[in-house]
C-alpha atoms as a PDB file:
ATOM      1  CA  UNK A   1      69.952 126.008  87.174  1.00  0.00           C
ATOM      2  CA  UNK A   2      73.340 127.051  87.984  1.00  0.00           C
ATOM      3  CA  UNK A   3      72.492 130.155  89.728  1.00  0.00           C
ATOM      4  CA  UNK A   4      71.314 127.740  92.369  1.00  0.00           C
ATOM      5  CA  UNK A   5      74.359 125.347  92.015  1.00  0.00           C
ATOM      6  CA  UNK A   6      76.201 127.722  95.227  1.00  0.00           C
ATOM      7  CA  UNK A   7      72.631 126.127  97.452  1.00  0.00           C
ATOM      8  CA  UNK A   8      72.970 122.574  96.548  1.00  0.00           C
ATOM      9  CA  UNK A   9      76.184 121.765  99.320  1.00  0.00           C
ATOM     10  CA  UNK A  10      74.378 124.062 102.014  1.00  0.00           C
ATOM     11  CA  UNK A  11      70.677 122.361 101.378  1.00  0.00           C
ATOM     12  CA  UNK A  12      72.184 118.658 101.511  1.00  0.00           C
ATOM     13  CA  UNK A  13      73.887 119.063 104.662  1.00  0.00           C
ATOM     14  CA  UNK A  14      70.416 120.328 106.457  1.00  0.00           C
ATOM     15  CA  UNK A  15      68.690 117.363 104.575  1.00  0.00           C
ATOM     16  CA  UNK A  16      71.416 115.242 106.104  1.00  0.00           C
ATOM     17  CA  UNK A  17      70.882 116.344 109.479  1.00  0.00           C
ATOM     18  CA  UNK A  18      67.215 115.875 109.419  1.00  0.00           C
ATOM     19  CA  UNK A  19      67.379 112.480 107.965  1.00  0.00           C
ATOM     20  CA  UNK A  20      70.692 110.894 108.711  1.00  0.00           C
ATOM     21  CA  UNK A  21      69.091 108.033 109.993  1.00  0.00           C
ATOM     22  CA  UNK A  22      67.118 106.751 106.851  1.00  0.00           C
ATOM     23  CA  UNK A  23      69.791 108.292 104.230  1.00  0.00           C
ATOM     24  CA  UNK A  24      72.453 106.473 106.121  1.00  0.00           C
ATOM     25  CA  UNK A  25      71.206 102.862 104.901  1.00  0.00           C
ATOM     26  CA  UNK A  26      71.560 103.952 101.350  1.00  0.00           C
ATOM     27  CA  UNK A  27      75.269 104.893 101.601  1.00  0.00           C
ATOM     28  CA  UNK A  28      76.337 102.222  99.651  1.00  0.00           C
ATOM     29  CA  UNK A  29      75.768 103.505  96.594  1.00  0.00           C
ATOM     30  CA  UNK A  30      78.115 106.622  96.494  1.00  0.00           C
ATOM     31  CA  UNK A  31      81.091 104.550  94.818  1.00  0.00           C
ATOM     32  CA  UNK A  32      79.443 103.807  92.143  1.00  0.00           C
ATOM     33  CA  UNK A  33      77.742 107.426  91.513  1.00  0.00           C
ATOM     34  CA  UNK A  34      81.369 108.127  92.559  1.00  0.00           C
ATOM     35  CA  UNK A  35      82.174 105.542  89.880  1.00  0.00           C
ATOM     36  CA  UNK A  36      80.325 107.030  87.156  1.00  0.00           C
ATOM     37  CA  UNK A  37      81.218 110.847  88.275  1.00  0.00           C
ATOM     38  CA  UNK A  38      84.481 109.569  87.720  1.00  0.00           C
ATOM     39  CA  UNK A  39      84.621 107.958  83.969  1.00  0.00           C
ATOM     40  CA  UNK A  40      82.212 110.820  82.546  1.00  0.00           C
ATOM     41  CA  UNK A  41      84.786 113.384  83.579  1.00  0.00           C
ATOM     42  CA  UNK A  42      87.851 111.218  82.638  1.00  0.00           C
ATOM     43  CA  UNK A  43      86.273 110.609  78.988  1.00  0.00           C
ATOM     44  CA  UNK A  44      86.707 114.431  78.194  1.00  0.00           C
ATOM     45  CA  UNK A  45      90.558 114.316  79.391  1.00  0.00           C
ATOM     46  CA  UNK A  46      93.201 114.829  76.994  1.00  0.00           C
ATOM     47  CA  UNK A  47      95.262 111.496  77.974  1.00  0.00           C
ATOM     48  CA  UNK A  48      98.305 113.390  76.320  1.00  0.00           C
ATOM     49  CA  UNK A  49      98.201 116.276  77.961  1.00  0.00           C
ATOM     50  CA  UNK A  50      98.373 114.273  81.971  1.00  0.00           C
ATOM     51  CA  UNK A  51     101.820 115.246  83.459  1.00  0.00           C
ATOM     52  CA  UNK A  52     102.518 114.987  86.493  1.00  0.00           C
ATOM     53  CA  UNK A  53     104.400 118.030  87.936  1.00  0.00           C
ATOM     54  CA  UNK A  54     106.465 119.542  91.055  1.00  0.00           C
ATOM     55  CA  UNK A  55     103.066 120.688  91.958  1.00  0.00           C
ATOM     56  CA  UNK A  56     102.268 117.275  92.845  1.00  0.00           C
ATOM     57  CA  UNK A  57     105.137 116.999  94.374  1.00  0.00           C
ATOM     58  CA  UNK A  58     104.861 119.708  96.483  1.00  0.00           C
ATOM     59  CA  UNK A  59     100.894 118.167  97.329  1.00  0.00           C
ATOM     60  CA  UNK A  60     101.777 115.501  98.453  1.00  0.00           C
ATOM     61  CA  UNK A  61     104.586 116.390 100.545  1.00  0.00           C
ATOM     62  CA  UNK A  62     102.870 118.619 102.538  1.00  0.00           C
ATOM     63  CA  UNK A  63     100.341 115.483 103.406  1.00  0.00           C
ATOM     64  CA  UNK A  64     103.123 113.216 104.291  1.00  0.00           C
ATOM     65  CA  UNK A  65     105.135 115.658 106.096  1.00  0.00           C
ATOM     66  CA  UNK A  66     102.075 117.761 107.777  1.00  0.00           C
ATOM     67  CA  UNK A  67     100.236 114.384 109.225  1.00  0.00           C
ATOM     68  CA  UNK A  68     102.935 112.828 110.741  1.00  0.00           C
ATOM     69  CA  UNK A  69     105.039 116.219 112.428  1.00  0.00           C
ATOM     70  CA  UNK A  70     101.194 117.514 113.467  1.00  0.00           C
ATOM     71  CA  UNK A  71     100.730 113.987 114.941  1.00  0.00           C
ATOM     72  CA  UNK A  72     104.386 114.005 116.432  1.00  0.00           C
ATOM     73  CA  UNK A  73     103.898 117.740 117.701  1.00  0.00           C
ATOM     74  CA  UNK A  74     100.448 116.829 119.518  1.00  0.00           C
ATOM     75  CA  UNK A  75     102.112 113.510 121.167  1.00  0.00           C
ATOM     76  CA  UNK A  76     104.877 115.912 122.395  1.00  0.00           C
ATOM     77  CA  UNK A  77     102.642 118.405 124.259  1.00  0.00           C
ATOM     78  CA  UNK A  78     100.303 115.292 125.790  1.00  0.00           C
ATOM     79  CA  UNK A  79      97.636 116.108 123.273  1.00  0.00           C
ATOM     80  CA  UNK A  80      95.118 113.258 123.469  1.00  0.00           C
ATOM     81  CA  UNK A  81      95.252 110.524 121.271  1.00  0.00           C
ATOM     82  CA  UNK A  82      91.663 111.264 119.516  1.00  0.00           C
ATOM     83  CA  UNK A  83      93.039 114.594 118.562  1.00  0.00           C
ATOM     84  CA  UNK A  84      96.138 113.547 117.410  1.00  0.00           C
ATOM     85  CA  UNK A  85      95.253 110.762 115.176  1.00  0.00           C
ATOM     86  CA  UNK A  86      92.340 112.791 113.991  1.00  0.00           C
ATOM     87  CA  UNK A  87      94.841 116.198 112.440  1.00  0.00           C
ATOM     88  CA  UNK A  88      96.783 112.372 111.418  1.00  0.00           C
ATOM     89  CA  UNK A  89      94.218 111.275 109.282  1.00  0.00           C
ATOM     90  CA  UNK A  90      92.771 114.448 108.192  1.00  0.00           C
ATOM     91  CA  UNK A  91      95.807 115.929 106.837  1.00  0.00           C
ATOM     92  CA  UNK A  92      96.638 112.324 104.676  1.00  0.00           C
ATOM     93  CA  UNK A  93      93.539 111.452 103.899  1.00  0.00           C
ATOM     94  CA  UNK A  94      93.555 111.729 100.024  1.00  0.00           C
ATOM     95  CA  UNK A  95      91.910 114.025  97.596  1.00  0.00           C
ATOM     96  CA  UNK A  96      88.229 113.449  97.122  1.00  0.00           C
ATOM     97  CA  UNK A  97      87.713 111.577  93.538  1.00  0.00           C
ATOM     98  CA  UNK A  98      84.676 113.517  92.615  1.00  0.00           C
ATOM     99  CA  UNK A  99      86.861 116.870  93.191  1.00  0.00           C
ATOM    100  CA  UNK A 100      87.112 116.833  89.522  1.00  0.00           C
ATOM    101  CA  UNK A 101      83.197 118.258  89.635  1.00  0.00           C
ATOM    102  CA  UNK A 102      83.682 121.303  91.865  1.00  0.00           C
ATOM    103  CA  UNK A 103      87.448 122.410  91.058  1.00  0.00           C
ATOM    104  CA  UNK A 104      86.303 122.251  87.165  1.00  0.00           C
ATOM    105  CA  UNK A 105      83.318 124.397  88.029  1.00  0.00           C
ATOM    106  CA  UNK A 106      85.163 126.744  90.050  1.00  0.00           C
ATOM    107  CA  UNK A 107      87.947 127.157  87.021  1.00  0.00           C
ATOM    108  CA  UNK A 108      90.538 124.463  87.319  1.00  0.00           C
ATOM    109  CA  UNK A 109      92.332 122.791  85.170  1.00  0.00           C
ATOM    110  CA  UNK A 110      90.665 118.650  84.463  1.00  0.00           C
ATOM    111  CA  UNK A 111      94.181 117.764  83.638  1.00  0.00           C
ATOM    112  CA  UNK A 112      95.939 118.811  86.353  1.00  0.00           C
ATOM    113  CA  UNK A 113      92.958 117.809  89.285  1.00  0.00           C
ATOM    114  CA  UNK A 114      92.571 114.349  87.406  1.00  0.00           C
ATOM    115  CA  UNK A 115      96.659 113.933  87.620  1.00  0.00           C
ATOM    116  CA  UNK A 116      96.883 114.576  91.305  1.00  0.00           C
ATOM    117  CA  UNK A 117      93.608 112.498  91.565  1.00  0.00           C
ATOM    118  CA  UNK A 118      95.342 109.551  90.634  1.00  0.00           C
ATOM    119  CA  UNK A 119      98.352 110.132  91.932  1.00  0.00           C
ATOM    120  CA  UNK A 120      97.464 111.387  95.681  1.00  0.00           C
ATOM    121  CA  UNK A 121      95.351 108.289  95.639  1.00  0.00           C
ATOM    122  CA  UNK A 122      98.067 105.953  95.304  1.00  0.00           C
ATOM    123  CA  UNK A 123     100.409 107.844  97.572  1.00  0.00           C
ATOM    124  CA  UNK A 124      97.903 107.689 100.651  1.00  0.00           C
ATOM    125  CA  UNK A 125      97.757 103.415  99.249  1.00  0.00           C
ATOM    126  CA  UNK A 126     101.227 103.180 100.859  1.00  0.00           C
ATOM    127  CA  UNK A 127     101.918 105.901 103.046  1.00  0.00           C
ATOM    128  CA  UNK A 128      99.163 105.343 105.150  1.00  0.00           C
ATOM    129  CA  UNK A 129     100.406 101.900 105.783  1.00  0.00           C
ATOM    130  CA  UNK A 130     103.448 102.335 106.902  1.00  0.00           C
ATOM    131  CA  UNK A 131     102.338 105.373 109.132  1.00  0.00           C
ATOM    132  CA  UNK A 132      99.886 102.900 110.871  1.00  0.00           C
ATOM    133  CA  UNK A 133     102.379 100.128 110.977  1.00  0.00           C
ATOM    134  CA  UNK A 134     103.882 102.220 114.660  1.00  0.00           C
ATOM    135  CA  UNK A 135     100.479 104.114 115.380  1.00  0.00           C
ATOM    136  CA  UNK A 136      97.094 103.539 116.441  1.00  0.00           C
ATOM    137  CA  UNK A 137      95.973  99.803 117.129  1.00  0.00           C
ATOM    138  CA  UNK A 138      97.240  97.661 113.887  1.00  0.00           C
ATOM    139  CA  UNK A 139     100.600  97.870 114.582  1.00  0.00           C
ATOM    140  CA  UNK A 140     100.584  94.262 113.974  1.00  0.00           C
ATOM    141  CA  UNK A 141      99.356  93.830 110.803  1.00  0.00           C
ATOM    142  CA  UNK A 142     101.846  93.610 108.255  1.00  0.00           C
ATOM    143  CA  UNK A 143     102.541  96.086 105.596  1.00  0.00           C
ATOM    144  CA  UNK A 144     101.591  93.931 102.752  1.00  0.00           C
ATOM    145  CA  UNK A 145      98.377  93.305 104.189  1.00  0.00           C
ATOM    146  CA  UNK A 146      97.512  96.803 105.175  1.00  0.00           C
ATOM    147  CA  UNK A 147      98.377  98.184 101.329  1.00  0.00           C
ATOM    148  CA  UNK A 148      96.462  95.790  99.822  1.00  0.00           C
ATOM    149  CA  UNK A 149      93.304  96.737 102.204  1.00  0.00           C
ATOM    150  CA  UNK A 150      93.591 100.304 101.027  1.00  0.00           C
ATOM    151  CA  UNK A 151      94.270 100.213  97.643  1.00  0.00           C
ATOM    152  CA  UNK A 152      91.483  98.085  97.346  1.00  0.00           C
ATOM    153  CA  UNK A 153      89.202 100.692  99.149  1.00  0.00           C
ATOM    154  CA  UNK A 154      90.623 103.167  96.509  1.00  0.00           C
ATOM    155  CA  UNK A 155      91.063 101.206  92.633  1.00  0.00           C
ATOM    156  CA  UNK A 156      87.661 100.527  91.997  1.00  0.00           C
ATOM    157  CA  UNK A 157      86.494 104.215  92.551  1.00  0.00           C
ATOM    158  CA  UNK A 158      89.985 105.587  90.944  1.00  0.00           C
ATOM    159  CA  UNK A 159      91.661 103.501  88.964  1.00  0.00           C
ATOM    160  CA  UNK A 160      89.283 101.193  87.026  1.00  0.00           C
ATOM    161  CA  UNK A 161      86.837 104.402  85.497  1.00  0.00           C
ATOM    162  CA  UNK A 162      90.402 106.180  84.642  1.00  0.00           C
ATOM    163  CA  UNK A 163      91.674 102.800  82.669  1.00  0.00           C
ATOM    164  CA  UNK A 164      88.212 102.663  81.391  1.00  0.00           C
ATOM    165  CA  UNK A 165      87.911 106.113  80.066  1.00  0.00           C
ATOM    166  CA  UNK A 166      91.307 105.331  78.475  1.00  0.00           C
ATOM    167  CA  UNK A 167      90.327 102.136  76.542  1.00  0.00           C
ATOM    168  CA  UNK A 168      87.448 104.004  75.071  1.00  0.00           C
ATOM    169  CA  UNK A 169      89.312 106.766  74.094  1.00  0.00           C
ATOM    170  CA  UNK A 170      91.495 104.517  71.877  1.00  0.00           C
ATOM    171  CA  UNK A 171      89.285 101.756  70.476  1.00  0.00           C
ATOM    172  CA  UNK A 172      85.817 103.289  71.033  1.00  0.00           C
ATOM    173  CA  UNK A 173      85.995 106.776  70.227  1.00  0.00           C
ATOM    174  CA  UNK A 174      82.014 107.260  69.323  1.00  0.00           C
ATOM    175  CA  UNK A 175      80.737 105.612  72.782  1.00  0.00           C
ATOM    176  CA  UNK A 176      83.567 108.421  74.041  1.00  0.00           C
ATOM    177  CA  UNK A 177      82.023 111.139  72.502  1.00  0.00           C
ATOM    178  CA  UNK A 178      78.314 109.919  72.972  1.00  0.00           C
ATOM    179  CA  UNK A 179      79.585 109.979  76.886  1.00  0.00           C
ATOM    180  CA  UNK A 180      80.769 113.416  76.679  1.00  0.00           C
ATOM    181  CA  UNK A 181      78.155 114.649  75.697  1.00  0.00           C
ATOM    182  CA  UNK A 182      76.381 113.517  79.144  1.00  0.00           C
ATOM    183  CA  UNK A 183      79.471 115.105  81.336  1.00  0.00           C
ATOM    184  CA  UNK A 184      77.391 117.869  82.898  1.00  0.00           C
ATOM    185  CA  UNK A 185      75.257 115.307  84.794  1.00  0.00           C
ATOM    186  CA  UNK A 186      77.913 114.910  87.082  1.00  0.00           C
ATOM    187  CA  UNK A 187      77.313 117.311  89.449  1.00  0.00           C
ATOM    188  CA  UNK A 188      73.968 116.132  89.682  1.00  0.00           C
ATOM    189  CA  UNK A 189      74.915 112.831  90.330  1.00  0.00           C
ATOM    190  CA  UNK A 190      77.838 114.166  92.969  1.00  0.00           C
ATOM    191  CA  UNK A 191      74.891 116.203  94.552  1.00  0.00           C
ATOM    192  CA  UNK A 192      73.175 113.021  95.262  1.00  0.00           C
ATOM    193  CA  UNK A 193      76.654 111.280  96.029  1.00  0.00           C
ATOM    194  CA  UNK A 194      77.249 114.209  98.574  1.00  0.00           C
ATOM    195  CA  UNK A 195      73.480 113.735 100.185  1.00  0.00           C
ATOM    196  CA  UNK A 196      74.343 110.570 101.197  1.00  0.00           C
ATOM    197  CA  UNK A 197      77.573 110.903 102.634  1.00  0.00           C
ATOM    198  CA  UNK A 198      76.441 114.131 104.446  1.00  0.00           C
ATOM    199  CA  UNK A 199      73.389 111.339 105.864  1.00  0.00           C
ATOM    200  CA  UNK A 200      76.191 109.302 106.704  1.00  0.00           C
ATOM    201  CA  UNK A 201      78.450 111.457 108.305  1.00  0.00           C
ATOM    202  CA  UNK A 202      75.608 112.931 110.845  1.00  0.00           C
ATOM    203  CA  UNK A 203      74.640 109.799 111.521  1.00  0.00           C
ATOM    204  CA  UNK A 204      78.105 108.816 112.903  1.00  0.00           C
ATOM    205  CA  UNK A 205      78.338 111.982 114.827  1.00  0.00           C
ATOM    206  CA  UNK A 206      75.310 111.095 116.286  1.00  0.00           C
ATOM    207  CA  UNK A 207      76.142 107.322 117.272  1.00  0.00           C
ATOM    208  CA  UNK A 208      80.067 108.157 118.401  1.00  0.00           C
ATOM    209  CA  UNK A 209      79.273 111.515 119.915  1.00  0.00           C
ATOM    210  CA  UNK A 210      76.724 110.652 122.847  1.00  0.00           C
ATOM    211  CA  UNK A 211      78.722 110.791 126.107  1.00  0.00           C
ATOM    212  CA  UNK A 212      81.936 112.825 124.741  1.00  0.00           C
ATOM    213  CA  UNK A 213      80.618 115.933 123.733  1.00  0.00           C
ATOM    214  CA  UNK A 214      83.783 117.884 124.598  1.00  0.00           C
ATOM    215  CA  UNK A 215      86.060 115.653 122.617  1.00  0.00           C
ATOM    216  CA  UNK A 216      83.795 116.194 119.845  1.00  0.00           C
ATOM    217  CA  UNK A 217      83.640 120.199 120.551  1.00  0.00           C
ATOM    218  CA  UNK A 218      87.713 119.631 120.380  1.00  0.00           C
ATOM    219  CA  UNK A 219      87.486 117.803 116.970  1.00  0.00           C
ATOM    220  CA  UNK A 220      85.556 120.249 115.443  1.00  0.00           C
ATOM    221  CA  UNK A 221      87.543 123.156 116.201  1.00  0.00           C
ATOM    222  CA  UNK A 222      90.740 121.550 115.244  1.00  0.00           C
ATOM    223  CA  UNK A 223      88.816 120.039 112.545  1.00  0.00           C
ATOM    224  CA  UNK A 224      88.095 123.672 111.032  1.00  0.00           C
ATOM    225  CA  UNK A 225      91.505 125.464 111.724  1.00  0.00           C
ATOM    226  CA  UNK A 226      93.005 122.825 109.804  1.00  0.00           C
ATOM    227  CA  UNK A 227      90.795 122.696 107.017  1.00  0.00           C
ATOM    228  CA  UNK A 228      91.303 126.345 106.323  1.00  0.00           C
ATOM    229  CA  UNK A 229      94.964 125.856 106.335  1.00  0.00           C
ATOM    230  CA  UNK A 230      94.921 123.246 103.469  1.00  0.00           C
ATOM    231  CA  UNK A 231      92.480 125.185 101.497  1.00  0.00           C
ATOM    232  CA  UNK A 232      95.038 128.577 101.716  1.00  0.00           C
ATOM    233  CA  UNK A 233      98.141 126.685 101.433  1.00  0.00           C
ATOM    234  CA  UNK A 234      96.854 124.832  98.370  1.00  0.00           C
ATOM    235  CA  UNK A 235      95.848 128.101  96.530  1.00  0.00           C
ATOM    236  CA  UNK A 236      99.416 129.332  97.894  1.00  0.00           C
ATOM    237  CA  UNK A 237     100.909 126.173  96.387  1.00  0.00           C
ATOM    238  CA  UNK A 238      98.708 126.276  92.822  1.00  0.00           C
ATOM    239  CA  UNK A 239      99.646 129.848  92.174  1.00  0.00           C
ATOM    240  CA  UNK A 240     103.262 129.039  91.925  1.00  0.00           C
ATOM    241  CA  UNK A 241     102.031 126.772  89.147  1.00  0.00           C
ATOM    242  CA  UNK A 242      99.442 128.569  87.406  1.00  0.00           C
ATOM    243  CA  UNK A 243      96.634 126.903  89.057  1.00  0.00           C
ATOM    244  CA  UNK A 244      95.461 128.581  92.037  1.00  0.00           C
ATOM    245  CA  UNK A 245      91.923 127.073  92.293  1.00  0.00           C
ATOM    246  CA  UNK A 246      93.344 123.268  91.471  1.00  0.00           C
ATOM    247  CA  UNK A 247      95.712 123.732  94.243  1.00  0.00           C
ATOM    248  CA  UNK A 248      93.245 124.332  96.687  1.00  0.00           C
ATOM    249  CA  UNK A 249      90.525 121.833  96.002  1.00  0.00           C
ATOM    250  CA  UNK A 250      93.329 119.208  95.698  1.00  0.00           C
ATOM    251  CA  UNK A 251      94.590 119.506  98.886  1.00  0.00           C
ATOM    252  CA  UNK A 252      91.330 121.187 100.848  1.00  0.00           C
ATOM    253  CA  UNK A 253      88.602 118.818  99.645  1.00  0.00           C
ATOM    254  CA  UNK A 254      88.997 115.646 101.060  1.00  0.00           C
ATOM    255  CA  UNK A 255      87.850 112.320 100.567  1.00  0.00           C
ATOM    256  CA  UNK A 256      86.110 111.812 104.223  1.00  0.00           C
ATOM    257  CA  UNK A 257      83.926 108.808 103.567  1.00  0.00           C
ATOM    258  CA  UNK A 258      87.745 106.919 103.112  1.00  0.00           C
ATOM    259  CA  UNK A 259      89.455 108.822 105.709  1.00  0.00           C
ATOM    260  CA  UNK A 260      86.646 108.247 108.430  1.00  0.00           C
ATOM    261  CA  UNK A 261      86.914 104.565 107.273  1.00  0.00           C
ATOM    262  CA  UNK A 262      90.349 104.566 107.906  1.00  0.00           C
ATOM    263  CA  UNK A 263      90.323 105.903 110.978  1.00  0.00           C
ATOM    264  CA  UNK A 264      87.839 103.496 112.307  1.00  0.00           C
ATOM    265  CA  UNK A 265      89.640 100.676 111.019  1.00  0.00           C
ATOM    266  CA  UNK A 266      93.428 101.833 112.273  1.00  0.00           C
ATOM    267  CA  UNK A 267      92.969 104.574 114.629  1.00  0.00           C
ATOM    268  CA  UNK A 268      90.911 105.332 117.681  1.00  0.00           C
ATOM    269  CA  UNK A 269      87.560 105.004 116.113  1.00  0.00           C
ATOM    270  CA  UNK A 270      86.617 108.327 117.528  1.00  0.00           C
ATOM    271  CA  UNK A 271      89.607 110.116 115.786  1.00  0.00           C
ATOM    272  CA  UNK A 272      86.919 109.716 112.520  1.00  0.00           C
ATOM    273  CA  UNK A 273      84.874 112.516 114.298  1.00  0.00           C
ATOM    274  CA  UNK A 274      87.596 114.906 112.525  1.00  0.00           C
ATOM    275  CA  UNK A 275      87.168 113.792 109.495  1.00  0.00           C
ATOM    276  CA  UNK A 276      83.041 113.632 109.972  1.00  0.00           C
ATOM    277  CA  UNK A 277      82.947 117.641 110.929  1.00  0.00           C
ATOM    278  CA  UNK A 278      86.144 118.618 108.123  1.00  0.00           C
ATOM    279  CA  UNK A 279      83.674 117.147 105.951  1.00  0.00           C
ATOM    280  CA  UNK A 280      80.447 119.593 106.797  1.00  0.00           C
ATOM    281  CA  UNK A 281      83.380 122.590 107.101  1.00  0.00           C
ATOM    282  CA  UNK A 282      85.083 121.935 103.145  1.00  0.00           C
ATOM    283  CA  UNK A 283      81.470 121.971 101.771  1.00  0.00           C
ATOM    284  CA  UNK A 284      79.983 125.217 103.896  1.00  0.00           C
ATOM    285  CA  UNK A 285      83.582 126.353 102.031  1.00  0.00           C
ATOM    286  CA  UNK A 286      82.787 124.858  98.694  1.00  0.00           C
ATOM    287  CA  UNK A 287      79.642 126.459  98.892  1.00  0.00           C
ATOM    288  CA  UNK A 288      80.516 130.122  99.189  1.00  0.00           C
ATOM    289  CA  UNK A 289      83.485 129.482  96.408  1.00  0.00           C
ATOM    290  CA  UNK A 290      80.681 128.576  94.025  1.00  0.00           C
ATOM    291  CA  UNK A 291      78.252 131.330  94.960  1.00  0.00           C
ATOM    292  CA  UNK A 292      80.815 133.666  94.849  1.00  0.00           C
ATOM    293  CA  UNK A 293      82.278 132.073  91.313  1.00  0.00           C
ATOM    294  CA  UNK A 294      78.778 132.489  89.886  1.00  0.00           C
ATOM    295  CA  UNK A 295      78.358 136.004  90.844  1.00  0.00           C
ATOM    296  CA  UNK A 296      81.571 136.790  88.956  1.00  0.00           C
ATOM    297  CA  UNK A 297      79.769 135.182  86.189  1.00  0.00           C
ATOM    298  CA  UNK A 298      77.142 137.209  86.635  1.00  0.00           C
ATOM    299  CA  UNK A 299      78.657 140.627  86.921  1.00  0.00           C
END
């Protein structure tokens, strides 16, 4: 099967197109495939062995820094809003949590990805408040209020399978190991997890875009320039830290069902339209990564 792994991403977006509509109404249910993506990777980590590292640093600096000066840059040459708030919320939106599947595929360390996981995670939990505390339309809402939001959009996916995977590890080694021993279903379950978020993510497009088609032409080119900066900077980054291929997914692959969310709830809900199309754009990429990956393999 895994010399057709490199079709799965390119076959679920077309299936997404086709039938965004019906796929759409199952969405909920990617947080807890997410969920369970999540605590069969974790249950193979080395606890030990997590450190976090000036790669991190380095990470997440460049999403703090890079959202807000792009943002500041754009307001300074009269750039609309929508594409401003948009590059915002694309660059900070936080690493996907089922990244763990295709950087681990691709090569990458699981200690390092499930490090910045966590990590990035949290970071976006209180950056993103404050950033939205002077932009977009909650200026209002208090700090406090806007963390909490977030963070719980993010624990239950993150934080509870990691603490969970932990526990076991310590006082339930055997239902550890019996779990283990199931880890390559993941990327079967994040196939199905990316199906419906691809159904999802058309379907938006299709809703928000009817009546600004050049914004959305606007969005998508933006929406691709950028995305091919975060993939090369991250492999630029990861090199200088002996992960090339964890560098890149962690700051390339994005999670977009949280960032469109969080555009729609802070932003100007057609900002999200960047984060819909960076979302068909990291896959097409993830796609040719594990094609070519595989025919290394093969060779």
């Amino acid at each position: 099967m895994s010399k057709y792994r490199s079709l799965v991403l390119p076959v679920a977006i077309v299936l997404g197109l086709i039938f965004h509509h019906f796929l759409a109404g199952y969405n909920f249910l990617v947080p807890y495939l997410i969920f369970t993506i999540l605590l069969l990777n974790f249950v193979s980590v080395d606890i030990k062995k997590l450190r976090f590292s000036w790669l991190d640093v380095w990470l997440m600096l460049f999403q703090i820094v890079v959202s807000l000066g792009c943002y500041l840059l754009l307001k300074f040459f009269h750039v609309s809003d929508m594409v401003a708030e948009g590059v915002l919320v694309g660059v900070l939106c936080p690493v996907a949590a089922s990244v763990v599947v295709i950087a681990c595929l691709l090569g990458a360390n699981r200690e390092t990805v499930t490090t910045y996981t966590i990590w990035g995670n949290m970071m976006v939990a209180v950056v993103a408040p404050i950033y939205f505390s002077f932009i977009g339309l909650q200026q209002d809402m208090p700090f406090l209020d806007s963390f909490w939001m977030i963070l719980k959009r993010i624990s239950p996916v993150i934080v509870f399978p990691f603490f969970l995977a932990l526990i076991m590890q310590y006082t339930m080694p055997k239902v550890n190991a019996f779990l283990d021993k199931y880890r390559g279903i993941s990327f079967y379950l994040w196939a199905c997890a990316f199906l419906l978020v691809m159904g999802k993510t058309f379907e938006f497009i299709s809703i928000h875009g009817k009546g600004n088609e050049k914004n959305i032409v606007v969005l998508g080119l933006v929406s691709i320039l950028f995305c091919g900066i975060q993939f090369a900077v991250g492999k630029w980054l990861g090199s200088k830290y002996g992960d090339r291929v964890a560098g890149g997914q962690l700051l390339g692959q994005k999670n977009t069902a949280f960032g469109i969310w969080m555009a729609n709830c802070y932003l100007n809900p057609l900002a999200s339209v960047y984060v819909a199309f960076y979302a068909i754009w990291q896959n097409l990429f993830n796609s040719w990564q594990l094609w070519r990956h595989d025919r290394k393999l093969q060779k």
